[in-house]
C-alpha atoms as a PDB file:
ATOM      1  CA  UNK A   1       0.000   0.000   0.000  1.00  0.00           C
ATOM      2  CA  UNK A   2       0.998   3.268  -0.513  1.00  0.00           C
ATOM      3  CA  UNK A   3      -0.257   6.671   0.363  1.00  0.00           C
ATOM      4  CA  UNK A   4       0.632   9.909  -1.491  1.00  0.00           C
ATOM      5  CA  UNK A   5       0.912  13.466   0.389  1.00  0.00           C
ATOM      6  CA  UNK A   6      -0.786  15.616   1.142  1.00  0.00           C
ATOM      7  CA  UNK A   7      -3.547  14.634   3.350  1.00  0.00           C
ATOM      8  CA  UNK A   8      -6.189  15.075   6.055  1.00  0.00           C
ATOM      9  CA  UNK A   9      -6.646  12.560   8.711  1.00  0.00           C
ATOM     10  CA  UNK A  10     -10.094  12.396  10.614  1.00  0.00           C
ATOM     11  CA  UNK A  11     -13.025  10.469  11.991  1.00  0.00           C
ATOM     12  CA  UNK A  12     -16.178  10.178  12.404  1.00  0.00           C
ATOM     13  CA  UNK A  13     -16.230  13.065   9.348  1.00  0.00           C
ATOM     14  CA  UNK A  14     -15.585  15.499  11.883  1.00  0.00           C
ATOM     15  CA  UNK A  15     -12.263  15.718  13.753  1.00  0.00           C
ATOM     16  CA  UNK A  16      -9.909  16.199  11.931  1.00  0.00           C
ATOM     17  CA  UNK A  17      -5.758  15.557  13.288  1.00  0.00           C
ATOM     18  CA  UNK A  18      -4.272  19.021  14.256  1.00  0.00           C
ATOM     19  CA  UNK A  19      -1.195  20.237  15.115  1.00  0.00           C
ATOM     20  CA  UNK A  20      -2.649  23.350  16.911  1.00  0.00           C
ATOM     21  CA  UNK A  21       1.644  24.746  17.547  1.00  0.00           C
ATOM     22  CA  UNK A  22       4.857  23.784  16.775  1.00  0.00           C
ATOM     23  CA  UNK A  23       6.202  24.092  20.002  1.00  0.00           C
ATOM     24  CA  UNK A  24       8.097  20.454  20.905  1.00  0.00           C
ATOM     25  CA  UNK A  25       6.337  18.181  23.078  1.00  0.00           C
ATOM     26  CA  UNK A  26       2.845  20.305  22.570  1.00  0.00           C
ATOM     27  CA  UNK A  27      -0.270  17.833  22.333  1.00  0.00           C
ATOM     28  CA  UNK A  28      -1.490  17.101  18.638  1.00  0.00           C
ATOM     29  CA  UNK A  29      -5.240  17.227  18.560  1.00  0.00           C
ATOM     30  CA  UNK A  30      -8.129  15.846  16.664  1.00  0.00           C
ATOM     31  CA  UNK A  31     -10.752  19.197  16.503  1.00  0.00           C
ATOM     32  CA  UNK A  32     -13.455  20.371  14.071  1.00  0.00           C
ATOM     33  CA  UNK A  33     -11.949  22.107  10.375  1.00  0.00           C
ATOM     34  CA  UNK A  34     -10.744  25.531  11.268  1.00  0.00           C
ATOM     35  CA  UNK A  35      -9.313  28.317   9.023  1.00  0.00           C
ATOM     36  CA  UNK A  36      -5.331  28.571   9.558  1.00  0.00           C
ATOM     37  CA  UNK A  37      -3.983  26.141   6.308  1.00  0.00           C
ATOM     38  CA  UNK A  38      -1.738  23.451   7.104  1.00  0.00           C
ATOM     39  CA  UNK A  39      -2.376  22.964  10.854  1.00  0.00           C
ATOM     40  CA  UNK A  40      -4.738  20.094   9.509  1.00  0.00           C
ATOM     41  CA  UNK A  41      -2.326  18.880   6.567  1.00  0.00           C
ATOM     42  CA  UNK A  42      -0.269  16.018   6.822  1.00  0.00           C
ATOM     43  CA  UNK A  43       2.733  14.423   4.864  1.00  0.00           C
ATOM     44  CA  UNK A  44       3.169  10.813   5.121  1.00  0.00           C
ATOM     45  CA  UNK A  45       6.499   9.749   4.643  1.00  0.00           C
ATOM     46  CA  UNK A  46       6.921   6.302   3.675  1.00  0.00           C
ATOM     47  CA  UNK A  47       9.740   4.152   5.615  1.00  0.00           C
ATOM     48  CA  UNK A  48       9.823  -0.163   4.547  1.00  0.00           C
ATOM     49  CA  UNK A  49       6.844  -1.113   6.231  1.00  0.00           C
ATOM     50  CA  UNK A  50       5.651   2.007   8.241  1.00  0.00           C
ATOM     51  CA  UNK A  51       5.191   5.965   8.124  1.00  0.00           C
ATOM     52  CA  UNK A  52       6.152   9.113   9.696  1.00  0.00           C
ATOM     53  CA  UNK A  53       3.523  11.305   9.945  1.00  0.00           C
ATOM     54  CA  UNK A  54       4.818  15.029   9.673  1.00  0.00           C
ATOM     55  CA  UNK A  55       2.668  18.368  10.070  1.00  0.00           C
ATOM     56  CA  UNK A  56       3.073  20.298   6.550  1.00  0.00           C
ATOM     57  CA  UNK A  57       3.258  23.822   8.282  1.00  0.00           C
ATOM     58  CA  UNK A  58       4.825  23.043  11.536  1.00  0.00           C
ATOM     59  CA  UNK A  59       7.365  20.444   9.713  1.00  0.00           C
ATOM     60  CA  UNK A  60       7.501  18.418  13.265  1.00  0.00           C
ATOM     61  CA  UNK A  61       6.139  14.710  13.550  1.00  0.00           C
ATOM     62  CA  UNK A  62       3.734  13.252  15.670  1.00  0.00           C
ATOM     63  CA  UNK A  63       5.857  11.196  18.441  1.00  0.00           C
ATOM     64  CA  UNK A  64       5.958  11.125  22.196  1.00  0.00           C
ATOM     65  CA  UNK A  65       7.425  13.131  24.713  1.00  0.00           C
ATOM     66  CA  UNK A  66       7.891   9.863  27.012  1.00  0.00           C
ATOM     67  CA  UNK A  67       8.604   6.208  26.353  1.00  0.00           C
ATOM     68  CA  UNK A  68       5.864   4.299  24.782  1.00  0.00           C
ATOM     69  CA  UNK A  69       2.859   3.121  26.872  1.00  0.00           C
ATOM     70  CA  UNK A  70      -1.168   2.637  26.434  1.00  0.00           C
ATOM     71  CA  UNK A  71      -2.523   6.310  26.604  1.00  0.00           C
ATOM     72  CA  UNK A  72       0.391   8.232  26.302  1.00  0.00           C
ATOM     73  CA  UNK A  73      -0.461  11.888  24.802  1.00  0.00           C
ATOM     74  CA  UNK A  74       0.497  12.342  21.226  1.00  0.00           C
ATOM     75  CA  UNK A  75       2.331  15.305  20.821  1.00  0.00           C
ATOM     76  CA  UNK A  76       4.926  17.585  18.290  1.00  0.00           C
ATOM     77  CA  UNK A  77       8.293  15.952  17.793  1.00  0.00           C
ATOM     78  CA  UNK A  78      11.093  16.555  16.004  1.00  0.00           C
ATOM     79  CA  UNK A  79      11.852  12.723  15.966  1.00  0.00           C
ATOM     80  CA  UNK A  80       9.395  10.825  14.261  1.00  0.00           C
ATOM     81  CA  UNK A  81       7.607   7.287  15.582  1.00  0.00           C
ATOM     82  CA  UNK A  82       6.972   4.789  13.255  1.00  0.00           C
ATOM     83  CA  UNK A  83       3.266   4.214  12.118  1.00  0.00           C
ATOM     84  CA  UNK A  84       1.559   1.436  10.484  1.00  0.00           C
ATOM     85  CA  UNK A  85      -0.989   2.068   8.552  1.00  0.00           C
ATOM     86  CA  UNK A  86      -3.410  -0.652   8.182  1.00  0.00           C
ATOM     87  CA  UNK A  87      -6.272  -0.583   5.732  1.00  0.00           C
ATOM     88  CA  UNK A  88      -9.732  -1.543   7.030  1.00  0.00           C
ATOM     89  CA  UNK A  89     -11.637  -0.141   4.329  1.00  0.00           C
ATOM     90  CA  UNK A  90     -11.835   2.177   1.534  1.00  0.00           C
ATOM     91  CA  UNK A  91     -10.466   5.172   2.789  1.00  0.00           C
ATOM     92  CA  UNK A  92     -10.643   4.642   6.145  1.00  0.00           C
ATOM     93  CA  UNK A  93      -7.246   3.122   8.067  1.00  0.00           C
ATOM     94  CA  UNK A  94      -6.294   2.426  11.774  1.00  0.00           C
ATOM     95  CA  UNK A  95      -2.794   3.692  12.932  1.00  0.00           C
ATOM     96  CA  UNK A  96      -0.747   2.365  15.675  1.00  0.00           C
ATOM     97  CA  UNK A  97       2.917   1.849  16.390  1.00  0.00           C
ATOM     98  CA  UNK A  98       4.245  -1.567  18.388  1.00  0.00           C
ATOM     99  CA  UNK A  99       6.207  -0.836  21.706  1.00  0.00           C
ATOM    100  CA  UNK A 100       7.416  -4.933  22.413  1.00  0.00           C
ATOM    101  CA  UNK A 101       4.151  -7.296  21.429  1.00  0.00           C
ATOM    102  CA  UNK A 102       1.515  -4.746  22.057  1.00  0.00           C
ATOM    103  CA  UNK A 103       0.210  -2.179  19.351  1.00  0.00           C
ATOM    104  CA  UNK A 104      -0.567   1.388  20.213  1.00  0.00           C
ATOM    105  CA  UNK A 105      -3.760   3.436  18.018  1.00  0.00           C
ATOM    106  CA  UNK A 106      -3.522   6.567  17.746  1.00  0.00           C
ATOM    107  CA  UNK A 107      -6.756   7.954  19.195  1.00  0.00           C
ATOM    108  CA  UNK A 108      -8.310  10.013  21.216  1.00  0.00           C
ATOM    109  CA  UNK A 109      -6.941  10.098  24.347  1.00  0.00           C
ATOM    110  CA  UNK A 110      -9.158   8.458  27.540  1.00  0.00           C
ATOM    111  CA  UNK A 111      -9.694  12.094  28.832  1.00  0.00           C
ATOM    112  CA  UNK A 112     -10.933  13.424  25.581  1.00  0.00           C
ATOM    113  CA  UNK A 113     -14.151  14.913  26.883  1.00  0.00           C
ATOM    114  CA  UNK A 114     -12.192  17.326  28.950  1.00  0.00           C
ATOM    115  CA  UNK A 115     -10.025  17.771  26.014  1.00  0.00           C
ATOM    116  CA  UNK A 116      -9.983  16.638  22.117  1.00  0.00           C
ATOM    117  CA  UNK A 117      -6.222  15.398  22.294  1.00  0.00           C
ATOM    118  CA  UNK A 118      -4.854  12.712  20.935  1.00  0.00           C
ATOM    119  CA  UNK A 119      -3.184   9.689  22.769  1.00  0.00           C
ATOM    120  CA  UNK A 120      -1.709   6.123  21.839  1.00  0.00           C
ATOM    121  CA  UNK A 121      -3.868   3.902  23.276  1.00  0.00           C
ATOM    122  CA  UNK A 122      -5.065   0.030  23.324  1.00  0.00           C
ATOM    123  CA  UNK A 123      -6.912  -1.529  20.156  1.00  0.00           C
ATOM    124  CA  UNK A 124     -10.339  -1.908  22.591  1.00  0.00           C
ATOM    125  CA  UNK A 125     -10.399   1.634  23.708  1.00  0.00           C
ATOM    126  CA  UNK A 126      -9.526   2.955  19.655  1.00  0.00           C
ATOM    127  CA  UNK A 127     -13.628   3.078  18.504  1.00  0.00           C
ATOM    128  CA  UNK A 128     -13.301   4.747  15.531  1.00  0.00           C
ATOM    129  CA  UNK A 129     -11.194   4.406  11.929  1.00  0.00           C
ATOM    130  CA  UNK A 130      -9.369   7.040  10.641  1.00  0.00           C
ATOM    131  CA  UNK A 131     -10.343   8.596   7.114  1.00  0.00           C
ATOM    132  CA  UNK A 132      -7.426   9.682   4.878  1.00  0.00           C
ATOM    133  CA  UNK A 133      -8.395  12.126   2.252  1.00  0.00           C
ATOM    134  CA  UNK A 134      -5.519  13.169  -0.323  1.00  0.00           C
ATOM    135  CA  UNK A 135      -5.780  17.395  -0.044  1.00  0.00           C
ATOM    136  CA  UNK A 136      -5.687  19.073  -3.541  1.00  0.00           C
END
């Protein structure tokens, strides 16, 4: 499989990933469309089996400020994590990395009604696919 660049990455048709600053270590998002171009755009960058995922304005990745564990916030990096990207239908995908035997979606994060930011979290608490829509 392969993805091209640019896109937008949401669910449920409505939030859409954003990087809301480039600050380092600031918490990536998922949030309704808003105005400021690129906060919401997304280059994929394809490694052998996985892919970086890299803000187009920002230019930083989404990683983690910590080690890898289940509902870690996601947040701006200059180091990128490596994503699979796993089809489950047309369009729509579910993303996760693997720290040891255990896979990590990227998702909203357990807290999300306080806040809309995204986490890595466990495969039963990730309800929703992702929708990735190539941005003209």
């Amino acid at each position: 499989m392969s993805l091209e660049s640019p896109v937008q990455i949401s669910f449920s048709g409505q939030k859409i990933l954003t990087m809301m600053t480039g600050d380092s270590d600031s918490p990536v998002y998922a949030t309704s469309a808003n105005a400021k171009p690129g906060k919401q755009t997304w280059n994929l960058h394809k490694q052998q089996d996985t892919y970086h995922l890299q803000n187009q304005l920002f230019h930083k990745y989404i990683g983690v400020a910590t080690s890898l564990h289940p509902n870690v916030t996601a947040v701006a990096t200059e180091s990128p994590i490596d994503f699979v990207v796993e089809s489950t239908g047309r369009d729509t995908y579910k993303l996760y990395v693997t720290n040891d035997s255990e896979k990590l979606y990227l998702y909203l994060a357990p807290d999300w009604s306080h806040s809309p930011k995204v986490a890595l979290v466990r495969e039963q608490d990730a309800k929703d696919h992702w929708h990735i829509k190539l941005v003209a």
